[in-house]
N, C-alpha and C. Protein backbone atom coordinates (compact mmCIF):
# COMPACT_ATOMS: atom_id res chain seq x y z
N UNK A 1 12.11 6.01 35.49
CA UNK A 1 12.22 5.25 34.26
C UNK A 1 11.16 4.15 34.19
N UNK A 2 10.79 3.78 35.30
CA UNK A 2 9.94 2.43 35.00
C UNK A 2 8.55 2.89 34.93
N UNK A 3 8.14 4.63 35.19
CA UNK A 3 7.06 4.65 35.02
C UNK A 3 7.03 4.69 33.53
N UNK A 4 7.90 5.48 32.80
CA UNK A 4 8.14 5.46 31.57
C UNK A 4 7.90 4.54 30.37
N UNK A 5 8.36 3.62 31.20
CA UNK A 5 8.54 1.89 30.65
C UNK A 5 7.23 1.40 30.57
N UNK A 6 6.60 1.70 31.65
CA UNK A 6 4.84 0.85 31.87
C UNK A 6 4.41 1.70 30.98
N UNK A 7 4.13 2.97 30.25
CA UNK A 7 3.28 3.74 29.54
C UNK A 7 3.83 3.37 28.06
N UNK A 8 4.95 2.80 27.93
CA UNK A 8 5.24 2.79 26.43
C UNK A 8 4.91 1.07 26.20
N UNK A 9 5.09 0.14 27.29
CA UNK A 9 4.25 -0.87 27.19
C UNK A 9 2.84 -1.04 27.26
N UNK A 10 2.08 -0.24 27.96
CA UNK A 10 0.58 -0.14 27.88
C UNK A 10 -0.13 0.58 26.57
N UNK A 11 0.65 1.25 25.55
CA UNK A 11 0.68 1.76 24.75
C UNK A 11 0.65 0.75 24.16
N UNK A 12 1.88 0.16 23.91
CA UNK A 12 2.23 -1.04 22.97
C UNK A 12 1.19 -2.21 22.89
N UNK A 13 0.46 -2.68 24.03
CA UNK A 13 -0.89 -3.51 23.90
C UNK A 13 -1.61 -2.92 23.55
N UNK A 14 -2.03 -1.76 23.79
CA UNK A 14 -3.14 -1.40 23.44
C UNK A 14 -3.24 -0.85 21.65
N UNK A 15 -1.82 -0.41 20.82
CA UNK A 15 -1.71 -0.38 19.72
C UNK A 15 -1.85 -2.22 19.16
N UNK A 16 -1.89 -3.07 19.61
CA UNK A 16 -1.64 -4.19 19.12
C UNK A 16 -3.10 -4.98 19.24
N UNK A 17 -3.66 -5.02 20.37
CA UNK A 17 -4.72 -4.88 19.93
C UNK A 17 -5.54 -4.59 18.77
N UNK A 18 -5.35 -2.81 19.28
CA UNK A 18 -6.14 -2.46 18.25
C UNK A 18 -5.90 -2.69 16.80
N UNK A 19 -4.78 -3.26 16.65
CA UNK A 19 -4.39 -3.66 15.00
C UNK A 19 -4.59 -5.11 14.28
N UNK A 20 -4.72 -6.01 15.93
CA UNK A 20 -5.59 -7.31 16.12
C UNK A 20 -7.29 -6.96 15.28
N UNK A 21 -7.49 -6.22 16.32
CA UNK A 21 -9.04 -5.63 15.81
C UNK A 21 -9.43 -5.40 14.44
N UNK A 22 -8.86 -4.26 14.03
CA UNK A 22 -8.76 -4.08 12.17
C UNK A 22 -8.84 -4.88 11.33
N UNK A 23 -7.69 -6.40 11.65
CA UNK A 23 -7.43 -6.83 10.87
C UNK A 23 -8.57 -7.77 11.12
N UNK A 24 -9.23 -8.38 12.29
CA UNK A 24 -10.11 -9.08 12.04
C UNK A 24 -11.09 -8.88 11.70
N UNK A 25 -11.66 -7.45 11.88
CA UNK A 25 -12.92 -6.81 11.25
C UNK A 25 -12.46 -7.09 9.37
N UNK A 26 -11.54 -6.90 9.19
CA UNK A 26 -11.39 -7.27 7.90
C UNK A 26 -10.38 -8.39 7.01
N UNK A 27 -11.44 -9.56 6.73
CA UNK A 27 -10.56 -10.64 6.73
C UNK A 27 -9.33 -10.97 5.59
N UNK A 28 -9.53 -10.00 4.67
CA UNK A 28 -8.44 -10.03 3.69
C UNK A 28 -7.08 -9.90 4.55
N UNK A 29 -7.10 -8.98 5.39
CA UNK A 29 -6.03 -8.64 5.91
C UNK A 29 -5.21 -10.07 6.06
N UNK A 30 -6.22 -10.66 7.31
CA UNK A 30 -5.52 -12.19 7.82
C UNK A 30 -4.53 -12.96 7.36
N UNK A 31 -5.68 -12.67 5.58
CA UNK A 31 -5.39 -13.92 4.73
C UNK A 31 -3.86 -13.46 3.87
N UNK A 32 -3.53 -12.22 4.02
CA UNK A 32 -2.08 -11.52 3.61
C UNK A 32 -1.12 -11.74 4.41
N UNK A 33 -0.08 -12.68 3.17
CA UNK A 33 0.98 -13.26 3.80
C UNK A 33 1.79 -11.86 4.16
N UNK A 34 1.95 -10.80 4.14
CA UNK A 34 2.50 -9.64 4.17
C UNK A 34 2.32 -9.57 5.74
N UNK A 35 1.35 -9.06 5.72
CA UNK A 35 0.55 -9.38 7.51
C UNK A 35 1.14 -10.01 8.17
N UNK A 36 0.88 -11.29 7.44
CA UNK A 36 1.01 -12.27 8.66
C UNK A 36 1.96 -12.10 9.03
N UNK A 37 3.13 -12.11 8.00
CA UNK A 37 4.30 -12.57 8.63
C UNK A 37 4.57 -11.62 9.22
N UNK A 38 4.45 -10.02 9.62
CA UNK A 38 5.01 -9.18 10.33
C UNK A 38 4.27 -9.26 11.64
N UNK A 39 3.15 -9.68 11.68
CA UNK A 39 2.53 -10.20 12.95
C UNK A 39 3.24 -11.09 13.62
N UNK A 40 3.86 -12.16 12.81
CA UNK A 40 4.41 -13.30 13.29
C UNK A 40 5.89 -12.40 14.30
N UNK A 41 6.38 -11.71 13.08
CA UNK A 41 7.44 -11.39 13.42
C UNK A 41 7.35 -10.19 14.98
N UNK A 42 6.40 -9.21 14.62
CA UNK A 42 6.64 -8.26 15.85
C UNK A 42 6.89 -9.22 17.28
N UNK A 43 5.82 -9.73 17.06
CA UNK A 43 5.31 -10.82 18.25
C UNK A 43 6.65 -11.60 18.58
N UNK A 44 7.00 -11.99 17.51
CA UNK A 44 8.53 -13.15 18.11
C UNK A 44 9.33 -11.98 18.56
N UNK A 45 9.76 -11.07 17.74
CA UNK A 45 10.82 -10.04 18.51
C UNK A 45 10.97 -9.73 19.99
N UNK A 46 9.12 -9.26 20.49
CA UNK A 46 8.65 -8.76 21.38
C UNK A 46 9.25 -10.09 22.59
N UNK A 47 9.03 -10.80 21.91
CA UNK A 47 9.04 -12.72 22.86
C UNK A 47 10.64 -12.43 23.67
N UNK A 48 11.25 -12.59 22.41
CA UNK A 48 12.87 -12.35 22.18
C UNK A 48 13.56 -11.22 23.13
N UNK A 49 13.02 -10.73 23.03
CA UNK A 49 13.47 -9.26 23.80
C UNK A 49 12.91 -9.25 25.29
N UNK A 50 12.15 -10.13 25.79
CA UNK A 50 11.44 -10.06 26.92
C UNK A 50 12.45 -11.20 27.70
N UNK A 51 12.79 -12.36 26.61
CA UNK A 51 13.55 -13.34 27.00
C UNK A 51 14.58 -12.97 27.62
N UNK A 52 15.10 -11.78 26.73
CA UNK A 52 16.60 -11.56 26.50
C UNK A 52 16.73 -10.64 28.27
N UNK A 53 15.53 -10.06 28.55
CA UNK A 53 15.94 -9.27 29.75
C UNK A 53 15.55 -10.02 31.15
N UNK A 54 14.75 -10.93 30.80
CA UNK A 54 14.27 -11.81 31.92
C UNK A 54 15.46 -13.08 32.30
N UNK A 55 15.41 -14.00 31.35
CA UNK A 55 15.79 -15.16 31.74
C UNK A 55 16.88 -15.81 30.73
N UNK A 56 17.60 -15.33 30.30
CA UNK A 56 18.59 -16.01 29.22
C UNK A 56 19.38 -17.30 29.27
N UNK A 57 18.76 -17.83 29.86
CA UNK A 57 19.81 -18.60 30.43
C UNK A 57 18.58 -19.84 30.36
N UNK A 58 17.24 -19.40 29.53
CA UNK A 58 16.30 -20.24 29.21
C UNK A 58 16.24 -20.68 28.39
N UNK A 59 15.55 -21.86 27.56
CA UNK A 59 15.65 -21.99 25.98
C UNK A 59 14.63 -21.38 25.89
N UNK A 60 14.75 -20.23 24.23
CA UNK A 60 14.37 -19.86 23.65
C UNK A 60 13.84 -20.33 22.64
N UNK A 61 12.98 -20.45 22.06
CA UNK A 61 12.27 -21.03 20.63
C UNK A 61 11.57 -20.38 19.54
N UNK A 62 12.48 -20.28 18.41
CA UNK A 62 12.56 -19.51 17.47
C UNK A 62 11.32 -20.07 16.05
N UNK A 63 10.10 -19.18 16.40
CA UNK A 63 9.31 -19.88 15.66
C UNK A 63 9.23 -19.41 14.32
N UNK A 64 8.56 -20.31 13.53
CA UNK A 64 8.13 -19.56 11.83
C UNK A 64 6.54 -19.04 11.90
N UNK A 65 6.23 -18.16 10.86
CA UNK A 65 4.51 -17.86 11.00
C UNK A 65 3.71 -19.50 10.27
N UNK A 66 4.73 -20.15 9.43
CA UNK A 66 3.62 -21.54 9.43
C UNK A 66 3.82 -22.68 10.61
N UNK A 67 4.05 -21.92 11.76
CA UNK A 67 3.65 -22.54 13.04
C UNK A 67 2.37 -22.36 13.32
N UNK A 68 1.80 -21.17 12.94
CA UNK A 68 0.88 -20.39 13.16
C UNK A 68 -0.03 -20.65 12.42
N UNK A 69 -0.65 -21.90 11.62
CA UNK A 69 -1.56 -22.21 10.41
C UNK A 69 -2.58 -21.38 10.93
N UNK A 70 -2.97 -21.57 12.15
CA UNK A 70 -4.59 -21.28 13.03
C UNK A 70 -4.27 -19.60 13.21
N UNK A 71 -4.52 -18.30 12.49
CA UNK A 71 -4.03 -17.04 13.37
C UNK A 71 -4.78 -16.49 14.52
N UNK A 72 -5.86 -17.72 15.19
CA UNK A 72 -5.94 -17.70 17.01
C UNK A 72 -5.08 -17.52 17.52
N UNK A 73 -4.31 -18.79 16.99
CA UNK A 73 -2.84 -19.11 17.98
C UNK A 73 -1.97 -18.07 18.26
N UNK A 74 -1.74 -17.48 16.97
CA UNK A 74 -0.64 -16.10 16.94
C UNK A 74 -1.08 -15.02 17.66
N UNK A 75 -2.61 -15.24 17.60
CA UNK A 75 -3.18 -13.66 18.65
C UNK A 75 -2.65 -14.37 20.12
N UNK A 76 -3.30 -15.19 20.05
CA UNK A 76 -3.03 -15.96 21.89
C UNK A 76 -0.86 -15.85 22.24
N UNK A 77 -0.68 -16.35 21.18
CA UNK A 77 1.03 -15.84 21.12
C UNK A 77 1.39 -14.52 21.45
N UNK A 78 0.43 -13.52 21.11
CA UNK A 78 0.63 -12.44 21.30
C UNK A 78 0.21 -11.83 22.72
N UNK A 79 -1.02 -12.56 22.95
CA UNK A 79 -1.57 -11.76 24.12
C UNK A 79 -0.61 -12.69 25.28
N UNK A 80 0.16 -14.12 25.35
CA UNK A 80 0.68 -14.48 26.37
C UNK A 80 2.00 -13.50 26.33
N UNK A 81 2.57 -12.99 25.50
CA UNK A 81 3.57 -12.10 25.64
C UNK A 81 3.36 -10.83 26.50
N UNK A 82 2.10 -10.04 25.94
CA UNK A 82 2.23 -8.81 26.53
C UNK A 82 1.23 -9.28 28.11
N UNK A 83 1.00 -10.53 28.65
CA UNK A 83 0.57 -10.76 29.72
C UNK A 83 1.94 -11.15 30.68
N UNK A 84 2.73 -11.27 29.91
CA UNK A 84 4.35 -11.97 30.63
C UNK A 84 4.65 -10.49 30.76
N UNK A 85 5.02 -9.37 30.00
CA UNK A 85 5.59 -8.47 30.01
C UNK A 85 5.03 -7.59 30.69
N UNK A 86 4.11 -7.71 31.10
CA UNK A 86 3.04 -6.45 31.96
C UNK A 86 3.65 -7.16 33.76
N UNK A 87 4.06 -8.53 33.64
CA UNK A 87 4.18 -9.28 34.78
C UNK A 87 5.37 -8.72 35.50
N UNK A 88 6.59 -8.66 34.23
CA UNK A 88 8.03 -8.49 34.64
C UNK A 88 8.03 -6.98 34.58
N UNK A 89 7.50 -6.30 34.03
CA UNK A 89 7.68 -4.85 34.33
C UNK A 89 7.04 -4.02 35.80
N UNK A 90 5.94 -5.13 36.21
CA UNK A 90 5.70 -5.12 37.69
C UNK A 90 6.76 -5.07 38.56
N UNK A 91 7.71 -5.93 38.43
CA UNK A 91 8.60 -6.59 39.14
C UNK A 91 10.32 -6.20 38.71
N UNK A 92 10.18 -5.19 37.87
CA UNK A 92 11.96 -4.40 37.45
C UNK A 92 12.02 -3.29 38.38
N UNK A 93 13.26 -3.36 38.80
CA UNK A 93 13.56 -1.75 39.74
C UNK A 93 14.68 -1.25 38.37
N UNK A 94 15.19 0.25 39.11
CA UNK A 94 15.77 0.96 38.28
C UNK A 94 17.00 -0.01 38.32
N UNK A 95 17.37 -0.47 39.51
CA UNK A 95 18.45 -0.75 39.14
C UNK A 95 19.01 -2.30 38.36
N UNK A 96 17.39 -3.15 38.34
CA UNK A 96 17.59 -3.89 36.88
C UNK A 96 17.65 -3.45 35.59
N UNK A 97 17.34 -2.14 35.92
CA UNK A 97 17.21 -1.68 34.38
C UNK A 97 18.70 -1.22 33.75
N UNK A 98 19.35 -1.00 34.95
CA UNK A 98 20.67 -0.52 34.62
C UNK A 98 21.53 -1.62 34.35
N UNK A 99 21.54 -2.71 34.66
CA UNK A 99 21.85 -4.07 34.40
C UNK A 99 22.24 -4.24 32.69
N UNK A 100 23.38 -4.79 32.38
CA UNK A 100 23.34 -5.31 31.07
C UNK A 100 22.91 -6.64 30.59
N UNK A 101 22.88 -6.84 29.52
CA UNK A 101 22.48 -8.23 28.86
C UNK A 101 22.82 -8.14 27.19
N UNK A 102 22.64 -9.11 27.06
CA UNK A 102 23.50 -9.71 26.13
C UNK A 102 22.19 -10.09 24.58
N UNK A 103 22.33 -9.39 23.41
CA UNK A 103 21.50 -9.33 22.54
C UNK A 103 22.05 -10.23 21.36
N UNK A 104 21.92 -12.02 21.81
CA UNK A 104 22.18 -12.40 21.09
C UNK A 104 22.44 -12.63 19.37
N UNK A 105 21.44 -12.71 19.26
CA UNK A 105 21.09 -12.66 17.69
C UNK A 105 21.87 -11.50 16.68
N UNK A 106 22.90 -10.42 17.50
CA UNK A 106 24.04 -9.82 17.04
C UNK A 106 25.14 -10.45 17.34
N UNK A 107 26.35 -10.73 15.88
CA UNK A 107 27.01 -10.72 15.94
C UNK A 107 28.62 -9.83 15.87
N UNK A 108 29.25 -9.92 17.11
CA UNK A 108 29.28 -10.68 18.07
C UNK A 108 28.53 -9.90 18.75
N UNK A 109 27.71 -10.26 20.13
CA UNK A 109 26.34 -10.07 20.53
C UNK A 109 26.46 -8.90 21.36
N UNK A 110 25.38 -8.14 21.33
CA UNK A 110 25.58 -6.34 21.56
C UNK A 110 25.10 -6.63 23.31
N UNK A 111 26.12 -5.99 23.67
CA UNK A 111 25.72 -5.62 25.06
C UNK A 111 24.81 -4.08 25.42
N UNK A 112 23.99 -4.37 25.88
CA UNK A 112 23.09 -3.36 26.15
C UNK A 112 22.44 -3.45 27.55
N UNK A 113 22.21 -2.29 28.19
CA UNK A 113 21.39 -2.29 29.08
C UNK A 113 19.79 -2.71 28.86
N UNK A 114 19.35 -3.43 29.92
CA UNK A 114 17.92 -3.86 30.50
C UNK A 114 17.02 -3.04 29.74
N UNK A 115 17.09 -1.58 30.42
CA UNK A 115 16.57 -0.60 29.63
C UNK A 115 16.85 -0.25 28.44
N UNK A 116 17.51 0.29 27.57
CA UNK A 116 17.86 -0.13 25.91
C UNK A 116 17.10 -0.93 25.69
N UNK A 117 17.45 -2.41 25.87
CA UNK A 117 16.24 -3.49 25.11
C UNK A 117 14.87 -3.72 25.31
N UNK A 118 14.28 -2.78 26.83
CA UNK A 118 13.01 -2.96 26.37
C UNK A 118 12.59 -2.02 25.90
N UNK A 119 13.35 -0.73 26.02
CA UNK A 119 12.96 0.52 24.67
C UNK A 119 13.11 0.03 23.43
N UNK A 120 14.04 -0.76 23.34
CA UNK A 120 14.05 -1.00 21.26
C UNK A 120 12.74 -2.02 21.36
N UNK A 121 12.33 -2.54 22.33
CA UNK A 121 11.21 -3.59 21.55
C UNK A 121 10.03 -3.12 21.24
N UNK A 122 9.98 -1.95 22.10
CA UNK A 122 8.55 -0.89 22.04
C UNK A 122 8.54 -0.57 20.82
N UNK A 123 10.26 0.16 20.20
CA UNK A 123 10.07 1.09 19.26
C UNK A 123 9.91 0.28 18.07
N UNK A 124 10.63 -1.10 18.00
CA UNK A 124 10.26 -2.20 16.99
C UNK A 124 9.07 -2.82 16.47
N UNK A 125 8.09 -2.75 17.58
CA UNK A 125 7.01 -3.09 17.11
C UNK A 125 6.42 -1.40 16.48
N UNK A 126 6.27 -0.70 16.99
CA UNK A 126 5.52 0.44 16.47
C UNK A 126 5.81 0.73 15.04
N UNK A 127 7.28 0.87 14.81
CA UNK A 127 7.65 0.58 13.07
C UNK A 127 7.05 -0.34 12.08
N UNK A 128 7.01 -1.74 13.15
CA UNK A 128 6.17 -2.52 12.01
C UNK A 128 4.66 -2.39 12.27
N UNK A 129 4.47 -1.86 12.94
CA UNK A 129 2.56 -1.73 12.73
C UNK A 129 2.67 -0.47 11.76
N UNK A 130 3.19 0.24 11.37
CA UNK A 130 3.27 1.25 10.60
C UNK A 130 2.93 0.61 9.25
N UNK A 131 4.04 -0.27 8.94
CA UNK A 131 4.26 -1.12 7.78
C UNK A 131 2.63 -1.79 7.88
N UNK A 132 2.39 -2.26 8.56
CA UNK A 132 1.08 -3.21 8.60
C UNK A 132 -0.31 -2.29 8.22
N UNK A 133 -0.07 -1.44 8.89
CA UNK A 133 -1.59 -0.17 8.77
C UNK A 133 -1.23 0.07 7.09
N UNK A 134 0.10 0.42 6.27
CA UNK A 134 0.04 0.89 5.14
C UNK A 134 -0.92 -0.76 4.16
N UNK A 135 0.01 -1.52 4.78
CA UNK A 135 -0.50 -2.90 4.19
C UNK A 135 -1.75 -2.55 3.79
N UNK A 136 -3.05 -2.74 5.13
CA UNK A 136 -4.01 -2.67 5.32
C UNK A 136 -4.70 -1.68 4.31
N UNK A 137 -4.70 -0.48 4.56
CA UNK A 137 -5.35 0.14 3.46
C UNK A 137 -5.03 -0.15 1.95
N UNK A 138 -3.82 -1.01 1.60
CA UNK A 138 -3.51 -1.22 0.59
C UNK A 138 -4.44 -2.08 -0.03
N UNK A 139 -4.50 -2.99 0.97
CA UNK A 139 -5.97 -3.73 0.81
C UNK A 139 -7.42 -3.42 0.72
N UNK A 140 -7.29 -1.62 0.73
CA UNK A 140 -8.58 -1.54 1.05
C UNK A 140 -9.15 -1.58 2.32
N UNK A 141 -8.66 -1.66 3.78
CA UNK A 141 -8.93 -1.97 4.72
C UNK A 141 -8.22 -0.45 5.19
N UNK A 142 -9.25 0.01 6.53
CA UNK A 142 -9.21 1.13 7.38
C UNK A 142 -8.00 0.77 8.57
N UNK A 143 -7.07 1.32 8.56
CA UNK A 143 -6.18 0.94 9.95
C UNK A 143 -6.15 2.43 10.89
N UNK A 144 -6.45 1.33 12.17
CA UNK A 144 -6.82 2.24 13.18
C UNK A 144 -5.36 3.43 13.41
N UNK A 145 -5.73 4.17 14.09
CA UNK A 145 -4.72 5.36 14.30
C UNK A 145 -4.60 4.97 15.39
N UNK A 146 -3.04 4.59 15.71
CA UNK A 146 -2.00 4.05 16.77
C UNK A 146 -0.77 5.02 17.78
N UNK A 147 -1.04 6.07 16.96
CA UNK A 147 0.13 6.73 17.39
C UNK A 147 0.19 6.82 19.18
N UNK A 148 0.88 7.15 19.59
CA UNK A 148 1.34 7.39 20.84
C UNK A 148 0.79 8.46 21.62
N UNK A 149 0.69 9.34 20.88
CA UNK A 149 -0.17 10.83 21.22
C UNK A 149 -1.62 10.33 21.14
N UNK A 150 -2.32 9.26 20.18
CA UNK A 150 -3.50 9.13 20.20
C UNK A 150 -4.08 8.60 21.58
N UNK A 151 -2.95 7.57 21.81
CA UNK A 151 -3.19 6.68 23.28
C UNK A 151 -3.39 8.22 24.26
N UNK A 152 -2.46 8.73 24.15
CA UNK A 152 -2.80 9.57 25.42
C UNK A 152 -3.96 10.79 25.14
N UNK A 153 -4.29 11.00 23.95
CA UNK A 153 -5.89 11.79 23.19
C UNK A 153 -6.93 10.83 24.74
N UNK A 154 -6.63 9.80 23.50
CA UNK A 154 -7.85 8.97 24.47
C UNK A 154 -7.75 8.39 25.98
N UNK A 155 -7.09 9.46 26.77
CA UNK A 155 -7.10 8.69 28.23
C UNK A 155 -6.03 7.51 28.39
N UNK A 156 -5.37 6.85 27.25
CA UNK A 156 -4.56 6.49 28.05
C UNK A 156 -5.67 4.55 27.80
N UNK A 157 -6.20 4.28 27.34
CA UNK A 157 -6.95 3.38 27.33
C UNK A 157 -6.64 1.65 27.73
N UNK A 158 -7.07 1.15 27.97
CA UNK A 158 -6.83 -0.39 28.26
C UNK A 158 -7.13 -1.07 27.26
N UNK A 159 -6.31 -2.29 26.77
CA UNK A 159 -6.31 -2.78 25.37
C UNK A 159 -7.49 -3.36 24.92
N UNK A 160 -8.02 -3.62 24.37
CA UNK A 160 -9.12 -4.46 23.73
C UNK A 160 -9.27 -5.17 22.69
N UNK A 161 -8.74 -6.64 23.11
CA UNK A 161 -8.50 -7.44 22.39
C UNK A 161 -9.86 -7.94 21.09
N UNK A 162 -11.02 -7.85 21.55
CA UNK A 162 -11.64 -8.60 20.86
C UNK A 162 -13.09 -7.35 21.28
């Protein structure tokens, strides 16, 4: 399972990235509150869900995207996430994964296994980059091809932020 886990997270940077990329090659994107805010949002989920399996018992801080005036910040928000999450997925055995935890933000709050929540965060972000790539061309802007099968077309690649 945890090799499983590392390929659908190495996936997941490297789709995020590359949707980092797009959008900065084209700056309309940025400037779309549509965007943004689902940027804002994947990214907090991703936060949320990393929280939720690591350390709960931490404060959590529930941000807005006009935290984010500067969208450096939100990339750097983004890349300290999937640098935390590449950390703790080093460091999960199977049998944290079998572990439950507690998904606050449902009421009353869904118990789920370790594993469950970091599969839904994979599959959460990939939905909204979907939404974001349609954005994008809506704008007129080219969005890169993300799929899952593409990652593994191309080897399997290492993210590239910039």
């Amino acid at each position: 399972m945890t090799t499983y886990l590392h390929e659908l997270y190495a996936h997941q940077e490297w789709a995020d990235a590359e949707h980092w990329r797009a959008f900065e090659d084209f700056p309309a994107a940025l400037a779309d509150m549509a965007i943004r805010s689902r940027l804002h949002h994947i990214h907090l989920v991703q936060s949320a869900f990393l929280w939720v399996t690591r350390d709960p018992a931490a404060r959590f801080v529930i941000t807005k995207v006009e935290d984010y005036p500067d969208i450096a910040e939100l990339k750097t928000f983004a890349r300290k996430y999937h640098s935390e999450m590449c950390a703790t997925l080093g460091a999960i055995d199977d049998a944290r994964l079998a572990e439950s935890v507690a998904v606050p933000w449902f009421r009353p709050p869904l118990k789920i296994s370790v594993r469950h929540a970091l599969t839904q965060a994979a599959m959460h972000s990939h939905y909204h980059r979907g939404q974001n790539a349609t954005r994008l061309r809506e704008l007129g802007g080219v969005p890169p091809g993300t799929d899952f099968i593409e990652w593994l077309r191309q080897g399997q690649p290492a993210p590239r932020w910039s």
